[in-house]
Protein backbone atom coordinates (compact mmCIF):
# COMPACT_ATOMS: atom_id res chain seq x y z
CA UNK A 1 122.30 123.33 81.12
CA UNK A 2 123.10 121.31 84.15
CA UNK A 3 120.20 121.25 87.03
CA UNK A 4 121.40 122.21 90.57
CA UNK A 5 119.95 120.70 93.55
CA UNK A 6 119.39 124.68 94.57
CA UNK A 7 117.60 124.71 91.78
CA UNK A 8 115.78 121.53 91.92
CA UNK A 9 114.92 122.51 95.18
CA UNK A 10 113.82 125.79 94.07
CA UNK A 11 111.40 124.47 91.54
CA UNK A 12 110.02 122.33 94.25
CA UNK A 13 108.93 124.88 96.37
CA UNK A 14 107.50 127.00 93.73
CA UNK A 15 105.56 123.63 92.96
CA UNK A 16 104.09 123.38 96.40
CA UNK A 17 103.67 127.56 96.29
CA UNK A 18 106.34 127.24 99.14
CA UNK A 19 108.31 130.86 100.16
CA UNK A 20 111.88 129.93 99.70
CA UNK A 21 113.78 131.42 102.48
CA UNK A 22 117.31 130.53 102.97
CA UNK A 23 116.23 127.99 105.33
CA UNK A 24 113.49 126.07 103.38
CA UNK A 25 115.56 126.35 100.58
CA UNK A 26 118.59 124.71 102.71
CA UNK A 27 115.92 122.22 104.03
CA UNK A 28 114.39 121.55 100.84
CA UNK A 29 117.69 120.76 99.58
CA UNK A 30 118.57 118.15 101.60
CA UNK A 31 115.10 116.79 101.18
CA UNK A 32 114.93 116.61 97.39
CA UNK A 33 117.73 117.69 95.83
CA UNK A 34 119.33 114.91 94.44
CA UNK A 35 115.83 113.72 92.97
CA UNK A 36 115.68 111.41 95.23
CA UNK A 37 112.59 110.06 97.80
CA UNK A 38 113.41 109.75 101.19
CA UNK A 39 111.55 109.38 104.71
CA UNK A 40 113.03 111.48 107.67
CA UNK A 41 111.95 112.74 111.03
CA UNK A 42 112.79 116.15 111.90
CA UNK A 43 115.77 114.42 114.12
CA UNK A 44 117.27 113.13 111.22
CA UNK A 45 116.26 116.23 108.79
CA UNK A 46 118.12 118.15 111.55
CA UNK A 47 121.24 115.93 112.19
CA UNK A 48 121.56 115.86 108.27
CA UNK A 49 121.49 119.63 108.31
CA UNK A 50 124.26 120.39 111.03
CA UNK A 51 126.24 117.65 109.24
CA UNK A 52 126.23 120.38 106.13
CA UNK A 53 127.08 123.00 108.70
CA UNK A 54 123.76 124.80 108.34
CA UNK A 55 122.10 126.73 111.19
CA UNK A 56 118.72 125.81 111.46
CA UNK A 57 117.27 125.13 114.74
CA UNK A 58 115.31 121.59 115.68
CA UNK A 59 112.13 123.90 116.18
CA UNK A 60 112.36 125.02 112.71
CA UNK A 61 112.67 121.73 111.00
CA UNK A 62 109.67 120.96 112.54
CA UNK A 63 107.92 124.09 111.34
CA UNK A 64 109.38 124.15 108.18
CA UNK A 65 108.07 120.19 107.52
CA UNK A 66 104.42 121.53 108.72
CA UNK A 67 104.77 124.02 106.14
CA UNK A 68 105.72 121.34 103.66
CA UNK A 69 102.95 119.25 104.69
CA UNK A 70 100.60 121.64 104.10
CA UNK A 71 101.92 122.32 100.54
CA UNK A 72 101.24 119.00 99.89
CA UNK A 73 105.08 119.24 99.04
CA UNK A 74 105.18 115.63 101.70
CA UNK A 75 103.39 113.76 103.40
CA UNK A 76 103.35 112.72 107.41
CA UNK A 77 103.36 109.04 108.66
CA UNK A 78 102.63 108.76 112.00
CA UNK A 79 104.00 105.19 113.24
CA UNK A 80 103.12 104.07 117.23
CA UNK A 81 101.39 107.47 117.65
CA UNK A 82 104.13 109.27 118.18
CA UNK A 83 106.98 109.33 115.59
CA UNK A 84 106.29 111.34 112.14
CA UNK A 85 108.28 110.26 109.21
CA UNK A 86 107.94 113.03 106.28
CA UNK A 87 108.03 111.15 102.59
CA UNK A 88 108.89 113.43 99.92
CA UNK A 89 106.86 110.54 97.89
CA UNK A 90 103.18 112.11 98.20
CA UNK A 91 101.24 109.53 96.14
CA UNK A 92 99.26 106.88 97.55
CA UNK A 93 101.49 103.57 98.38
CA UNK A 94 102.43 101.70 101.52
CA UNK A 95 105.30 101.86 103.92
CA UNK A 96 107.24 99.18 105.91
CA UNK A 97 108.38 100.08 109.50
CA UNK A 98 111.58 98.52 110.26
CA UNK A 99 111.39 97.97 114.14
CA UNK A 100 115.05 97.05 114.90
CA UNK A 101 116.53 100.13 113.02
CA UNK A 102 112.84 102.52 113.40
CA UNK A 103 113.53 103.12 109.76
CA UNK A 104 110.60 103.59 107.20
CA UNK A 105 110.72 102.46 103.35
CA UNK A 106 108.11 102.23 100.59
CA UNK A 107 106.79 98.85 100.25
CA UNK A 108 105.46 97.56 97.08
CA UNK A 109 101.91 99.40 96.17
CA UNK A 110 101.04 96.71 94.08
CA UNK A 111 101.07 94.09 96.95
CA UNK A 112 98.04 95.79 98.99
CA UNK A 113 94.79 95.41 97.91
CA UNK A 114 91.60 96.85 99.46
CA UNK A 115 88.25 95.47 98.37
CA UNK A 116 86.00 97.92 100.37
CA UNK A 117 86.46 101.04 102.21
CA UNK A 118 84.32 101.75 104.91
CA UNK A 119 82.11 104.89 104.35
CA UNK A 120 82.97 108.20 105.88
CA UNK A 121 80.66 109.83 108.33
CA UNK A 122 78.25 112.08 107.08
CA UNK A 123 79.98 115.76 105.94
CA UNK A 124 83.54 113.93 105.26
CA UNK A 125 85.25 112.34 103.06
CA UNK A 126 88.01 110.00 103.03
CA UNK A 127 91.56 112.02 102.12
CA UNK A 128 93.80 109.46 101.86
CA UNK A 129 94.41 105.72 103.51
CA UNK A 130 97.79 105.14 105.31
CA UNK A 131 99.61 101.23 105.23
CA UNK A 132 102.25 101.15 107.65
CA UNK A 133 103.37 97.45 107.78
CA UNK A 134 105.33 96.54 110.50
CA UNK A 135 108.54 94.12 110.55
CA UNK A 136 110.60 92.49 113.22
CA UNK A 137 113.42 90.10 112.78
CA UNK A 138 111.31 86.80 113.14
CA UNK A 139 112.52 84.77 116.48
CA UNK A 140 115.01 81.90 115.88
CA UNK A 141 113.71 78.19 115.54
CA UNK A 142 114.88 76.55 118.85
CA UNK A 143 114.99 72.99 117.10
């Protein structure tokens, strides 16, 4: 039997204990379907979705990738504060930041190596540690 993106998408959901409306599922679909990881912003997640001719509003993508998040389904990278990237990736590796194209990739997780954490504050706990490493074209050599 051949496996769908619907249903790979469908499975997905169920994973994360995720409602599957039409929309999540179309969301969802463009997200993971292929079995592939990918980083968007709910720009992006919503330019790729009126590409396919699906009617989903920009205030639902964003809603709909909260909901995800809180599945555990992705997870948010916030880079400068103020841009979220959404990585359908949810275990613990790095990113690079691509400044020229604001593009975000994984970056090797074997590269990055912490020898101490510091301890949380009393009544927390540390959920996870984000690695956003930043690149820029370096400048040309005048000489």
């Amino acid at each position: 039997m051949t496996t769908t993106p619907e249903m790979i998408s469908q499975e997905w959901l169920k994973k994360g204990g995720v409602r599957p409306t039409r929309q999540r599922l179309d969301l969802a679909r463009l997200l993971v379907g292929d079995n592939q990881n990918r980083h968007v912003c709910a720009e992006s997640l919503h330019m790729a979705a009126a590409e396919e001719n699906l009617s989903v509003s920009l205030a639902t993508v964003y809603n709909t990738l909260r909901v995800f998040c809180d599945a555990g389904l992705v997870n948010e990278i916030t880079v400068d504060g103020q841009k979220s990237y959404f990585d359908t990736r949810t275990d613990d590796h790095p990113h690079f930041y691509w400044s020229e194209t604001a593009e975000l990739s994984d970056a090797p997780k074997e590269s990055v190596q912490f020898e101490k954490l510091p301890e949380a504050p009393e009544g927390y706990e540390i959920d996870r540690v984000d690695v956003v490493i930043r690149l820029r074209r370096k400048a040309s050599d005048p000489h």
